[in-house]
PDB file of N, CA and C in Angstrom:
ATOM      1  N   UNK A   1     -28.138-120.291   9.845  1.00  0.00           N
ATOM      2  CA  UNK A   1     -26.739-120.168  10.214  1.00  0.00           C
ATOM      3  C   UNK A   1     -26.447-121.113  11.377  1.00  0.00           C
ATOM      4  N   UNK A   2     -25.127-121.773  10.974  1.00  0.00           N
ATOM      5  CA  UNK A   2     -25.208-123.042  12.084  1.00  0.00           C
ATOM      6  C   UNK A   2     -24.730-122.591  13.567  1.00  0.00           C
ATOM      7  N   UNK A   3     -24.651-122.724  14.448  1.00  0.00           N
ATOM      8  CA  UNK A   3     -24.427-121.885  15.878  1.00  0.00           C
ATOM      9  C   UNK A   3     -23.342-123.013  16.837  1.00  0.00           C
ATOM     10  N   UNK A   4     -22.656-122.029  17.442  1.00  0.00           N
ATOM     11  CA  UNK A   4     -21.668-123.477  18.220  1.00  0.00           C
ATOM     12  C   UNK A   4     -22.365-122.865  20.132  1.00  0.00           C
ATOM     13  N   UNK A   5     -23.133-123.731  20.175  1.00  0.00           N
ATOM     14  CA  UNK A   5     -23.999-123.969  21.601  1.00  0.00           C
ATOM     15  C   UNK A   5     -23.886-124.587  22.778  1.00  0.00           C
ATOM     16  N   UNK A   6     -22.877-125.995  22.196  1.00  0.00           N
ATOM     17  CA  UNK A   6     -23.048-127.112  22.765  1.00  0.00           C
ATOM     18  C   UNK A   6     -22.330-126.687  24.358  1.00  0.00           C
ATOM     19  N   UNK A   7     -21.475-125.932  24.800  1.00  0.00           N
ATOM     20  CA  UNK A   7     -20.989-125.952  26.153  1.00  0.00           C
ATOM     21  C   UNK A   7     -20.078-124.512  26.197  1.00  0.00           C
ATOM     22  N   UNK A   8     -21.273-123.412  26.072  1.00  0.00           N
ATOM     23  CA  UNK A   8     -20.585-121.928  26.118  1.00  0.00           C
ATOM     24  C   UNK A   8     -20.002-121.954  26.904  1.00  0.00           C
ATOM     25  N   UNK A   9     -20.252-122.117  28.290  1.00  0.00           N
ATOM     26  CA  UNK A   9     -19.235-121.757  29.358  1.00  0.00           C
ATOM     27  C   UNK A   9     -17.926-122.368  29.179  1.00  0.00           C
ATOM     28  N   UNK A  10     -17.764-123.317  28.813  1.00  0.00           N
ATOM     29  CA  UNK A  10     -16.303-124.168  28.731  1.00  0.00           C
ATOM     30  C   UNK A  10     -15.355-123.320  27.794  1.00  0.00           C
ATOM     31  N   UNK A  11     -16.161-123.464  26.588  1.00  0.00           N
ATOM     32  CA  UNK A  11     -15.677-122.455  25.723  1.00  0.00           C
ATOM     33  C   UNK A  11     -15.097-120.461  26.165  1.00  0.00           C
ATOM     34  N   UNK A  12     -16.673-120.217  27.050  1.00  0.00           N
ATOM     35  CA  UNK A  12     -15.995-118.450  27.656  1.00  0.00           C
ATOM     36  C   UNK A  12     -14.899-118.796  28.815  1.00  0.00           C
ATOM     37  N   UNK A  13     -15.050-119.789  29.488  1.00  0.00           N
ATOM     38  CA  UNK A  13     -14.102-119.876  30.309  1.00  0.00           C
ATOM     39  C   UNK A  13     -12.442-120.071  29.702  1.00  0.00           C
ATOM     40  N   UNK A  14     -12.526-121.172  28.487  1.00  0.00           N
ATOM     41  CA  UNK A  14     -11.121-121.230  27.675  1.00  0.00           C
ATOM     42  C   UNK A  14     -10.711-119.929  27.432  1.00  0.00           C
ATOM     43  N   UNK A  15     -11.710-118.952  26.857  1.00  0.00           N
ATOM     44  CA  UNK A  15     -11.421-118.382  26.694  1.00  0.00           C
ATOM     45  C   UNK A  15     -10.842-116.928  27.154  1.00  0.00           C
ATOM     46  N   UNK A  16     -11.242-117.210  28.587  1.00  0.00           N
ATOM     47  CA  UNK A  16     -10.739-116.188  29.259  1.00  0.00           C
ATOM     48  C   UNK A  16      -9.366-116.312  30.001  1.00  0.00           C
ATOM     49  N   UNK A  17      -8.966-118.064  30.010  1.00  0.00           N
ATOM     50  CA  UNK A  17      -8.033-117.912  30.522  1.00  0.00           C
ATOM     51  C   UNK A  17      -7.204-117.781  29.108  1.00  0.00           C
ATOM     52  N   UNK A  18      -7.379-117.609  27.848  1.00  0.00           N
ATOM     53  CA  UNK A  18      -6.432-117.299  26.941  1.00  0.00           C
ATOM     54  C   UNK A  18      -6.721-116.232  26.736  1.00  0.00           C
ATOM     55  N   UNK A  19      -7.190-115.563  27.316  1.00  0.00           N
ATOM     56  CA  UNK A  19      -7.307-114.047  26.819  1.00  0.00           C
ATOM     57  C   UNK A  19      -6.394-113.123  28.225  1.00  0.00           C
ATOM     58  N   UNK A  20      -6.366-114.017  29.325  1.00  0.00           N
ATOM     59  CA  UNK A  20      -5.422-113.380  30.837  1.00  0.00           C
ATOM     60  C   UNK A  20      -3.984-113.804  29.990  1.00  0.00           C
ATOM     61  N   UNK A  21      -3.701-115.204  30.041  1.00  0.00           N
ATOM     62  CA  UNK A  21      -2.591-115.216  29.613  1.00  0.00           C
ATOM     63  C   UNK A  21      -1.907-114.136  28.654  1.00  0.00           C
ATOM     64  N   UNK A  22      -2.485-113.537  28.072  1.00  0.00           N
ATOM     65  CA  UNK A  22      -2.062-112.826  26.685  1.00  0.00           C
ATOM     66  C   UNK A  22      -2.126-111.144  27.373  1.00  0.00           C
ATOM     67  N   UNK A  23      -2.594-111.266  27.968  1.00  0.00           N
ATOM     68  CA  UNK A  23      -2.374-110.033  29.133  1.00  0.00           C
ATOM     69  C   UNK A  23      -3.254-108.911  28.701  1.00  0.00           C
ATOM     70  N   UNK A  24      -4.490-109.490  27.482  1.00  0.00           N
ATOM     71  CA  UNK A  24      -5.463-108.597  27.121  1.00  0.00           C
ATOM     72  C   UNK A  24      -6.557-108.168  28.189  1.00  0.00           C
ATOM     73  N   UNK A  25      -7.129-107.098  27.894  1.00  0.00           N
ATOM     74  CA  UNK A  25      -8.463-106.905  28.111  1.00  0.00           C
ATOM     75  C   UNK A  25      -9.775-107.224  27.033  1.00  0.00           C
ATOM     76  N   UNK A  26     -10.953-107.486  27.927  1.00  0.00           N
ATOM     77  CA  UNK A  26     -11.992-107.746  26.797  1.00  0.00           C
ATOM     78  C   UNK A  26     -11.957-107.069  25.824  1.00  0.00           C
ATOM     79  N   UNK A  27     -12.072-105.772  26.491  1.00  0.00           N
ATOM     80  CA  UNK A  27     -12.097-104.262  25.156  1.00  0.00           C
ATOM     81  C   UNK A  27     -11.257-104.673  23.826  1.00  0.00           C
ATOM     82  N   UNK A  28      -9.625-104.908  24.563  1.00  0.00           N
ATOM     83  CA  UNK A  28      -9.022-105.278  23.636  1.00  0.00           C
ATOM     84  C   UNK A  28      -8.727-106.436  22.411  1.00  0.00           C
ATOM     85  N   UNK A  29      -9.080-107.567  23.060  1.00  0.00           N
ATOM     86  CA  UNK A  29     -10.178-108.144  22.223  1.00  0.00           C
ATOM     87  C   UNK A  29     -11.068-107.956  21.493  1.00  0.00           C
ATOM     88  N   UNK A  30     -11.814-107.476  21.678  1.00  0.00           N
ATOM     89  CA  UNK A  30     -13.448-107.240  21.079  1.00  0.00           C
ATOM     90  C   UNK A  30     -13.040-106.527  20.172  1.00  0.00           C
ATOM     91  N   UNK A  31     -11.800-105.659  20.296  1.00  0.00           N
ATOM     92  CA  UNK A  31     -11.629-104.471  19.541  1.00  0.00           C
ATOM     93  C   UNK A  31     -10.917-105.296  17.964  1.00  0.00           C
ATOM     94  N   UNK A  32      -9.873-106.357  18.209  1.00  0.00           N
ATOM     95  CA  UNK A  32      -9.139-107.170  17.727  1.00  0.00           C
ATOM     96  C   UNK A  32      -9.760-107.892  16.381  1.00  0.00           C
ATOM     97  N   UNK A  33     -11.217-108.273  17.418  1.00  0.00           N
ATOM     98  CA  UNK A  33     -12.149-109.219  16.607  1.00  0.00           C
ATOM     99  C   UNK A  33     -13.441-108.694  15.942  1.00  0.00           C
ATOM    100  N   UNK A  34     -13.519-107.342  16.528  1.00  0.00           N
ATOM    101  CA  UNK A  34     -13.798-106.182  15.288  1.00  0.00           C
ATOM    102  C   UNK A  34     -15.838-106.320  16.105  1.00  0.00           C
ATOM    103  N   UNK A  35     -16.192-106.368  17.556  1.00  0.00           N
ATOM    104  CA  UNK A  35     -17.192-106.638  17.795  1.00  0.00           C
ATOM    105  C   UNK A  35     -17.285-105.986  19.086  1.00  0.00           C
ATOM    106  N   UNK A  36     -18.604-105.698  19.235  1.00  0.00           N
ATOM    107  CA  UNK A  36     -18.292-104.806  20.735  1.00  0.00           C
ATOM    108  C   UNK A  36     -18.048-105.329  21.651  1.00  0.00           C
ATOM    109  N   UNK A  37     -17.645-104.585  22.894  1.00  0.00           N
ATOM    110  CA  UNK A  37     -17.212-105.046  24.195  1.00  0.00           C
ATOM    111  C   UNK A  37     -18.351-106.165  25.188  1.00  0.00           C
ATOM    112  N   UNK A  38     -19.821-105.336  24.952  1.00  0.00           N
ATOM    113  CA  UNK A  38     -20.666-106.332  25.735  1.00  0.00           C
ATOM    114  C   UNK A  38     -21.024-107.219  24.593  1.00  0.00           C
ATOM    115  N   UNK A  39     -20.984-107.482  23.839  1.00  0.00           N
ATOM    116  CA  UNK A  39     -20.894-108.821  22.823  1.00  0.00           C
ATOM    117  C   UNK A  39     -19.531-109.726  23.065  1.00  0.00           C
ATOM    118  N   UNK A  40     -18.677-109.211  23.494  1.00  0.00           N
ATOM    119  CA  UNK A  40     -17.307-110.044  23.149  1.00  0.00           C
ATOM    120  C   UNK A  40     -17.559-110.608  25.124  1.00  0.00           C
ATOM    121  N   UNK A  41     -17.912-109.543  25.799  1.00  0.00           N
ATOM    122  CA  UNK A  41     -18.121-110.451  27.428  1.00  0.00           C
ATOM    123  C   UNK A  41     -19.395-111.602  27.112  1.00  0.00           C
ATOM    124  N   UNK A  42     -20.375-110.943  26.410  1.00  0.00           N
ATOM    125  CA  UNK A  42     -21.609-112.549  26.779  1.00  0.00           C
ATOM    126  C   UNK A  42     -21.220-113.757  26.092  1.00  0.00           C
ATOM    127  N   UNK A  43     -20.109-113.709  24.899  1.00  0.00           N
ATOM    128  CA  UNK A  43     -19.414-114.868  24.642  1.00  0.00           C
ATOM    129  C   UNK A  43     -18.614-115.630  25.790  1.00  0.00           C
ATOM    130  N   UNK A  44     -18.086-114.803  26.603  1.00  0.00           N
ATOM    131  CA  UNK A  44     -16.724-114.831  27.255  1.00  0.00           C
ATOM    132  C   UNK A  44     -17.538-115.442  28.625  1.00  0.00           C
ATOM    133  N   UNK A  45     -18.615-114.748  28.831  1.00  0.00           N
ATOM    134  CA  UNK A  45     -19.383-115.644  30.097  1.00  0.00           C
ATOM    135  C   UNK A  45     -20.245-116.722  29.648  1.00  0.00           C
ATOM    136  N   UNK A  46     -20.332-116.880  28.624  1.00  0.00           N
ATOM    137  CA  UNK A  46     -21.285-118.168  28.141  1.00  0.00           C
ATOM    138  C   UNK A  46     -22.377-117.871  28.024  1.00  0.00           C
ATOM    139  N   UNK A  47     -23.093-116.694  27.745  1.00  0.00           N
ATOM    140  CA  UNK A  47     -24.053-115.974  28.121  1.00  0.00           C
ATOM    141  C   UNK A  47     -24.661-116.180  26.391  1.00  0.00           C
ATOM    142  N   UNK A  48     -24.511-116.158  25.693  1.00  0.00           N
ATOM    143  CA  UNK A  48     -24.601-116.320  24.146  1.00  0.00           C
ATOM    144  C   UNK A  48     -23.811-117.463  23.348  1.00  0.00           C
ATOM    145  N   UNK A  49     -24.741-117.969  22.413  1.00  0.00           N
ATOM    146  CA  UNK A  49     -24.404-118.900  21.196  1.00  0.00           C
ATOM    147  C   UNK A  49     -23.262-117.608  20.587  1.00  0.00           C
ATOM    148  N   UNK A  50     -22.402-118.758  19.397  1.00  0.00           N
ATOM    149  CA  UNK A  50     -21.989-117.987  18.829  1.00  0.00           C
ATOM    150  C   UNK A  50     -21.650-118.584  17.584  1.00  0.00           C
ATOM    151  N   UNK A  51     -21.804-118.068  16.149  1.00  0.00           N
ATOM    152  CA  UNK A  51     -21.931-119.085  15.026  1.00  0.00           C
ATOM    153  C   UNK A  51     -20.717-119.353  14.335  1.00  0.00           C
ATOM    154  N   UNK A  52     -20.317-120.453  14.019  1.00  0.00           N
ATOM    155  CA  UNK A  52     -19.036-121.014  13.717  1.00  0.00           C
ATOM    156  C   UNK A  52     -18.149-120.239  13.035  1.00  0.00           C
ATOM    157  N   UNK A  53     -18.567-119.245  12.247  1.00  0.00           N
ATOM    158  CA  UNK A  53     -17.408-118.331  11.308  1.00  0.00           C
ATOM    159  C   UNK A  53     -16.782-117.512  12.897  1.00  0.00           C
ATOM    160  N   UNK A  54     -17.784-117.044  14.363  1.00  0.00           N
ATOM    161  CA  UNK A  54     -16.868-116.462  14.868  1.00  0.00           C
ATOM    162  C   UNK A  54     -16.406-116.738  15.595  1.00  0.00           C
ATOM    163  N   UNK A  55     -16.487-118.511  16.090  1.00  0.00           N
ATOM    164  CA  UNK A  55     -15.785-119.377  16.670  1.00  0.00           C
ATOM    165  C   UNK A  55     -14.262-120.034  15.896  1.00  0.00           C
ATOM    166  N   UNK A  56     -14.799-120.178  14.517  1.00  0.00           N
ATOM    167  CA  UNK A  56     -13.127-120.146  13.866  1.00  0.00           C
ATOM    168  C   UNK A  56     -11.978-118.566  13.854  1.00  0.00           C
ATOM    169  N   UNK A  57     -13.088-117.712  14.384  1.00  0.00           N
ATOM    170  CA  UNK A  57     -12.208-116.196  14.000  1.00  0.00           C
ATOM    171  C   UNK A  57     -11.437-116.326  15.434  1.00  0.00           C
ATOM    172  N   UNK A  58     -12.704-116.959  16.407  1.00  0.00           N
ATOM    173  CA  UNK A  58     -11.988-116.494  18.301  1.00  0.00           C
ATOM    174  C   UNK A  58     -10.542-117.777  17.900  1.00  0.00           C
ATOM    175  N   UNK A  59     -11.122-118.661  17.691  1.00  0.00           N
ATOM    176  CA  UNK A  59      -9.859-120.343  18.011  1.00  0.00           C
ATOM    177  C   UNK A  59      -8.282-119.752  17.086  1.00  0.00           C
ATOM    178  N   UNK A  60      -8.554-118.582  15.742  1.00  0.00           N
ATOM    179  CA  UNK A  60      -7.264-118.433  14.964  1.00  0.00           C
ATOM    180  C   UNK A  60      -6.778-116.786  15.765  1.00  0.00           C
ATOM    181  N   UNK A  61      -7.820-116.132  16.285  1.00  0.00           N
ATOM    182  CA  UNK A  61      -6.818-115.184  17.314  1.00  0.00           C
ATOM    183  C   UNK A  61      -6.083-115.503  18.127  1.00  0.00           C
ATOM    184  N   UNK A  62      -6.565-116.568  19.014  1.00  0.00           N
ATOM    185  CA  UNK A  62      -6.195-117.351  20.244  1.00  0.00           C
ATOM    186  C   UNK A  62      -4.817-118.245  19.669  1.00  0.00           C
ATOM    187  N   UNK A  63      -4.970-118.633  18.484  1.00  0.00           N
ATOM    188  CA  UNK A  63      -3.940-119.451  17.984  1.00  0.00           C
ATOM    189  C   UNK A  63      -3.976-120.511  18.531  1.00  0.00           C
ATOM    190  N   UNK A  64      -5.164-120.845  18.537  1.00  0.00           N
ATOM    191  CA  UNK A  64      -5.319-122.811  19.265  1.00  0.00           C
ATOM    192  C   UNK A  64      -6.204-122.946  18.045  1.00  0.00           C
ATOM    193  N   UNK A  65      -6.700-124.324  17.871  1.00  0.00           N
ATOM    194  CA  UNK A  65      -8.040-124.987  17.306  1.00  0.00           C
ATOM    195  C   UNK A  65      -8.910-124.854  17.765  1.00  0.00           C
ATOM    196  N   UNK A  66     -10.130-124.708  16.929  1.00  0.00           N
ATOM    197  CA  UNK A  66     -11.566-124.969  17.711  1.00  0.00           C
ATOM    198  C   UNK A  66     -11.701-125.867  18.626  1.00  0.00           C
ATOM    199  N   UNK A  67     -10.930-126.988  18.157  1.00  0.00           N
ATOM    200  CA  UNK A  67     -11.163-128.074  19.834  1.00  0.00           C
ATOM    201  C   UNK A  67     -10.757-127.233  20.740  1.00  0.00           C
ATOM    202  N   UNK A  68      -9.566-127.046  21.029  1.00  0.00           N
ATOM    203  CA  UNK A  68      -9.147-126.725  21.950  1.00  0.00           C
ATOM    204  C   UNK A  68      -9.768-125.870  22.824  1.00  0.00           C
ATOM    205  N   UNK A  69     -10.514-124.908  22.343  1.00  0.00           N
ATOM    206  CA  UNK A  69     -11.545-123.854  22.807  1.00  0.00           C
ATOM    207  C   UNK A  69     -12.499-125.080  23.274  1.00  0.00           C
ATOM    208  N   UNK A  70     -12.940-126.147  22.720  1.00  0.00           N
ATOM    209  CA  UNK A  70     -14.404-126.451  23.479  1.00  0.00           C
ATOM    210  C   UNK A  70     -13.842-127.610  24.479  1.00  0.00           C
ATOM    211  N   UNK A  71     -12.576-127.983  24.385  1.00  0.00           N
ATOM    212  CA  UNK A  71     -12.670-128.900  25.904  1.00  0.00           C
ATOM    213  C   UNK A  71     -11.971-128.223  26.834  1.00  0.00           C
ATOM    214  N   UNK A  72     -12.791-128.878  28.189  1.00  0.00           N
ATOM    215  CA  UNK A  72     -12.718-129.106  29.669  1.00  0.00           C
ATOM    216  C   UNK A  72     -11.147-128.444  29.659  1.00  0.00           C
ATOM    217  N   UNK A  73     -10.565-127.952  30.758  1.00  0.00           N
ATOM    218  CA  UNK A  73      -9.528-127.869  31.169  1.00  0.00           C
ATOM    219  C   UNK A  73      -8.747-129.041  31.413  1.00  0.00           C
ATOM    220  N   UNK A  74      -9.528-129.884  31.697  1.00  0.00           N
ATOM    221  CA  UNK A  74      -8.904-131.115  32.036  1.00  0.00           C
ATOM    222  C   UNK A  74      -8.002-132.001  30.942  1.00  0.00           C
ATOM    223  N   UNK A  75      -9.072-131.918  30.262  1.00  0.00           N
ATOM    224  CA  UNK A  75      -8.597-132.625  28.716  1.00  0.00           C
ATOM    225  C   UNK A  75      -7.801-131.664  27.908  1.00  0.00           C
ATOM    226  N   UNK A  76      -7.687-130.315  27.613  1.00  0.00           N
ATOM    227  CA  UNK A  76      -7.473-129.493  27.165  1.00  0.00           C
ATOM    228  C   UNK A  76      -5.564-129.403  27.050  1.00  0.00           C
ATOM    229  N   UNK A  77      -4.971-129.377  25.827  1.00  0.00           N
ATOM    230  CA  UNK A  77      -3.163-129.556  25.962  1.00  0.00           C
ATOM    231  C   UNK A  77      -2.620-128.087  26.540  1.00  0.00           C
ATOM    232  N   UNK A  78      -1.920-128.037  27.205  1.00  0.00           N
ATOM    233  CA  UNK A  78      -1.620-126.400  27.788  1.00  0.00           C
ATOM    234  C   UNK A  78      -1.014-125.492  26.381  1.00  0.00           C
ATOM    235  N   UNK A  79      -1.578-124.369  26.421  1.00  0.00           N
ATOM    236  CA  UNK A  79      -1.199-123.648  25.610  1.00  0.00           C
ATOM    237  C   UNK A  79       0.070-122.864  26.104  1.00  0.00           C
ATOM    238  N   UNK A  80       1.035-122.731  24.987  1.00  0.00           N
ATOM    239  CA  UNK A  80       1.655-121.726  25.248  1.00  0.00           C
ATOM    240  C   UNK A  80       1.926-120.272  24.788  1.00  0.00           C
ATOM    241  N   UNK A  81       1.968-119.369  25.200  1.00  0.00           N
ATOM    242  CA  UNK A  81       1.702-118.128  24.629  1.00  0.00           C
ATOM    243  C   UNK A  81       3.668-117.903  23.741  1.00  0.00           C
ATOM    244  N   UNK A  82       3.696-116.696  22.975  1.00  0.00           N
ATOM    245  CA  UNK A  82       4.950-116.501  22.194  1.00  0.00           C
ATOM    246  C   UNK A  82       5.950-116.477  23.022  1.00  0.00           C
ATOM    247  N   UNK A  83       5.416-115.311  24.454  1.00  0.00           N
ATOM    248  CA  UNK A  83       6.029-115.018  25.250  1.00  0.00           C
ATOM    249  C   UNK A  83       6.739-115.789  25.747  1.00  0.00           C
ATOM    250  N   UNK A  84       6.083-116.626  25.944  1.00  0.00           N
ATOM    251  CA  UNK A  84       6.426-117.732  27.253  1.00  0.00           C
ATOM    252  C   UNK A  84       7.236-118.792  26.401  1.00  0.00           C
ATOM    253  N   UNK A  85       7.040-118.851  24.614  1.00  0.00           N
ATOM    254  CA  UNK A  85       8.451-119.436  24.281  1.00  0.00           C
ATOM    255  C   UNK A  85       9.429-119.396  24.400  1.00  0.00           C
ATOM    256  N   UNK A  86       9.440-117.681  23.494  1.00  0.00           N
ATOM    257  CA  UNK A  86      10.988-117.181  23.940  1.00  0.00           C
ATOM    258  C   UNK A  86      11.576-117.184  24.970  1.00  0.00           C
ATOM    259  N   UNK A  87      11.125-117.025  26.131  1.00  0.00           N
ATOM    260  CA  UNK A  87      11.746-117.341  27.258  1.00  0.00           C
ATOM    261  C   UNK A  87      11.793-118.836  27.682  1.00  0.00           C
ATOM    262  N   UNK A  88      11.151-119.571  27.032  1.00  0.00           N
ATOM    263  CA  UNK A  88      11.845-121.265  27.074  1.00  0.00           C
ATOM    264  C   UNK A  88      12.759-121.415  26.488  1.00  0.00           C
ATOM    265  N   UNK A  89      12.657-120.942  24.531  1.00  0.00           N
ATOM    266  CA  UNK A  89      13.972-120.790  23.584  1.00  0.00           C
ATOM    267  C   UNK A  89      15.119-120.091  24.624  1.00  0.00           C
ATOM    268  N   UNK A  90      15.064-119.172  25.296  1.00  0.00           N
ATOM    269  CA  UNK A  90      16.217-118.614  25.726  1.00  0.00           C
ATOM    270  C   UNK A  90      17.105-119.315  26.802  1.00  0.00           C
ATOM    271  N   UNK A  91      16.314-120.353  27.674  1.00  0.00           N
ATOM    272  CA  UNK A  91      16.271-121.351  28.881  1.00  0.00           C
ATOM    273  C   UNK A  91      17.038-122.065  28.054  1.00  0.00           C
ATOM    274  N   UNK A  92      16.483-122.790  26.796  1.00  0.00           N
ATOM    275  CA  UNK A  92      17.394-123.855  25.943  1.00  0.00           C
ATOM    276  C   UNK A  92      18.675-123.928  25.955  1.00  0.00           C
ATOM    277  N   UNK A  93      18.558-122.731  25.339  1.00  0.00           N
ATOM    278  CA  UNK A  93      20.413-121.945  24.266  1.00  0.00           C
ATOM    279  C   UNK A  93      20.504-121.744  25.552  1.00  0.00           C
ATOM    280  N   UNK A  94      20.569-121.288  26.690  1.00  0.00           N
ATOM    281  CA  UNK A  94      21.827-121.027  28.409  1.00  0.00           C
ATOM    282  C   UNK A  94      22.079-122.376  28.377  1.00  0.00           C
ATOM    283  N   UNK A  95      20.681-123.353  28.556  1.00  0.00           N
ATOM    284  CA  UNK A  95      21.434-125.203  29.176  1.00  0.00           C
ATOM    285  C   UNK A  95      21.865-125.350  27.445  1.00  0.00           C
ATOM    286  N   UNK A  96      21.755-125.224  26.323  1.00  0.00           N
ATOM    287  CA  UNK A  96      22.926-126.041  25.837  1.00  0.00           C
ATOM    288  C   UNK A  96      24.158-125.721  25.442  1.00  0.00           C
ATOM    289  N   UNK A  97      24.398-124.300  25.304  1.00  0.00           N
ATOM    290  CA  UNK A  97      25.596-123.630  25.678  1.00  0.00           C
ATOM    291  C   UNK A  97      26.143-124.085  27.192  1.00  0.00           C
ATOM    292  N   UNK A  98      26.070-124.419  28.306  1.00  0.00           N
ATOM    293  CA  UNK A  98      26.204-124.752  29.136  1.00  0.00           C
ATOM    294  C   UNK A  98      26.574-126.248  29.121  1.00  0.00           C
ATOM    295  N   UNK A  99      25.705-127.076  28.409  1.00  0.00           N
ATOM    296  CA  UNK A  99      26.063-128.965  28.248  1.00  0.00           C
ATOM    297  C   UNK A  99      27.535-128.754  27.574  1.00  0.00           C
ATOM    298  N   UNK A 100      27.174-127.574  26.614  1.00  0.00           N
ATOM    299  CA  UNK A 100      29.018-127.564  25.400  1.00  0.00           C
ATOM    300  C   UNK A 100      30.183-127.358  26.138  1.00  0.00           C
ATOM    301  N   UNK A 101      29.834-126.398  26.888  1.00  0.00           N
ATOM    302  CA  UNK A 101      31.194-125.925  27.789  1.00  0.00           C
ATOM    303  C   UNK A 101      31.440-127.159  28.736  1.00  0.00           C
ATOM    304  N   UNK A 102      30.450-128.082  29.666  1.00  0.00           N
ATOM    305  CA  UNK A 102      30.441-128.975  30.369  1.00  0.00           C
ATOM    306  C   UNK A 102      31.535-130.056  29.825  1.00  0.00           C
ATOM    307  N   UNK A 103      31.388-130.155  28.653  1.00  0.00           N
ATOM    308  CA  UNK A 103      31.567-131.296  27.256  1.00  0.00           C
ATOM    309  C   UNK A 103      32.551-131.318  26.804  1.00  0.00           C
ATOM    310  N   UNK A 104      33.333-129.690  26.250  1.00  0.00           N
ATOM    311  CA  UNK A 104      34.601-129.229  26.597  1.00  0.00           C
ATOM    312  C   UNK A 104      35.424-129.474  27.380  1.00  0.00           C
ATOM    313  N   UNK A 105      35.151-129.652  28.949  1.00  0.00           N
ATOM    314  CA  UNK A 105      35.946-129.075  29.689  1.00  0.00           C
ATOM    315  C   UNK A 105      36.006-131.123  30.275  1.00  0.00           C
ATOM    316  N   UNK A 106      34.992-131.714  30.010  1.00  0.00           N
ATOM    317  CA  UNK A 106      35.321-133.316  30.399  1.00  0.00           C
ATOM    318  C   UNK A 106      36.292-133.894  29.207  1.00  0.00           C
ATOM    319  N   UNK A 107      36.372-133.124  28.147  1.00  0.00           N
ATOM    320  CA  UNK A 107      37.126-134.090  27.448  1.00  0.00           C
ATOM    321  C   UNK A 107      38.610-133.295  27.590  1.00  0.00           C
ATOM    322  N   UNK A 108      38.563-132.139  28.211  1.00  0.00           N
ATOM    323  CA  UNK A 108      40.168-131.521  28.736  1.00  0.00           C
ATOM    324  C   UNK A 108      40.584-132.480  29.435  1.00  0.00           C
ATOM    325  N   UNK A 109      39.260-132.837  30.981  1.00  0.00           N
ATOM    326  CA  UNK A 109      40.014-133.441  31.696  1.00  0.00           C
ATOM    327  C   UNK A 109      40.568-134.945  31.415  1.00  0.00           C
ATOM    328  N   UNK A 110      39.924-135.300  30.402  1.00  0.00           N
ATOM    329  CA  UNK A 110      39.916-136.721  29.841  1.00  0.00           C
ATOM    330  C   UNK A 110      41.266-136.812  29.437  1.00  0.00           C
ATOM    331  N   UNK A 111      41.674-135.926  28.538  1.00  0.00           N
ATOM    332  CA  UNK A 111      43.094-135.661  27.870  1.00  0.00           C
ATOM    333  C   UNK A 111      43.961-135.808  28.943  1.00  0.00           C
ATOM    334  N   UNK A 112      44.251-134.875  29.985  1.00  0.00           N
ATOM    335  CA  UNK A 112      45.011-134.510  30.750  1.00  0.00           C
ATOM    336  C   UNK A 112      44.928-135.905  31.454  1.00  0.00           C
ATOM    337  N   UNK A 113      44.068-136.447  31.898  1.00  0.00           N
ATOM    338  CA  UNK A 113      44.240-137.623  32.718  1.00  0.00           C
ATOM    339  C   UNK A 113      44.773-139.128  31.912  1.00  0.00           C
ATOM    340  N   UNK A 114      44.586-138.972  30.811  1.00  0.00           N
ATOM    341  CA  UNK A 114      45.552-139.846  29.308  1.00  0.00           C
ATOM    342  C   UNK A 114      47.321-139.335  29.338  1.00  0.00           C
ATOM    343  N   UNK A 115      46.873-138.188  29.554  1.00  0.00           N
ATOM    344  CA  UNK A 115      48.708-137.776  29.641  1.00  0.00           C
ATOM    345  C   UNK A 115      49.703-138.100  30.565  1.00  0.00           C
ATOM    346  N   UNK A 116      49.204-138.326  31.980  1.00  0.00           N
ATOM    347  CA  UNK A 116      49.536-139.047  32.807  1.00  0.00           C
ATOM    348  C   UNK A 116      49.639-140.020  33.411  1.00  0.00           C
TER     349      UNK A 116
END
């Protein structure tokens, strides 16, 4: 069985900061991914290999790619959680409801200043 080895910690560390973001606990995890709690931490500390079927199971809970799980923070694209969309989607629709009314109200004054 082939094993993904090459840089556990990078990987438990990705993974813990996608597992804070998401506002889980290990338990809850482990529970998620159907494996016990001190199995789902020695992944999570780098403490254990772990073989690719449950490295594709952790990367499609997480909703990133397997890359993404094995690089550096550095290199790594920021994830965003659902949460943290909708509340961008909602940021959107205020500024572009806001550009419309802006947009509206320049071409009032546009008019009005044509009329005179």
């Amino acid at each position: 069985m082939e094993t993904i080895g090459s840089d556990m910690e990078t990987i438990g560390n990705n993974m813990k900061q996608l597992r804070q973001k998401l506002g889980c606990s290990q338990r809850q995890v482990a529970e998620k991914l159907g494996i016990s709690t001190p199995a789902y931490c020695k992944i999570e500390s780098g403490m254990t290999t772990i073989n690719i079927a449950r490295f594709n199971q952790i990367a499609k809970f997480y909703k990133v790619t397997p890359t993404d799980l094995m690089l550096k923070e550095e290199k790594r694209p920021q994830v965003i959680t659902y949460n943290e969309l909708g509340v961008l989607k909602e940021k959107l629709s205020i500024t572009n409801r806001d550009l419309i009314n802006l947009q509206s109200l320049a071409i009032k004054l546009f008019e009005e200043l044509r009329e005179k």
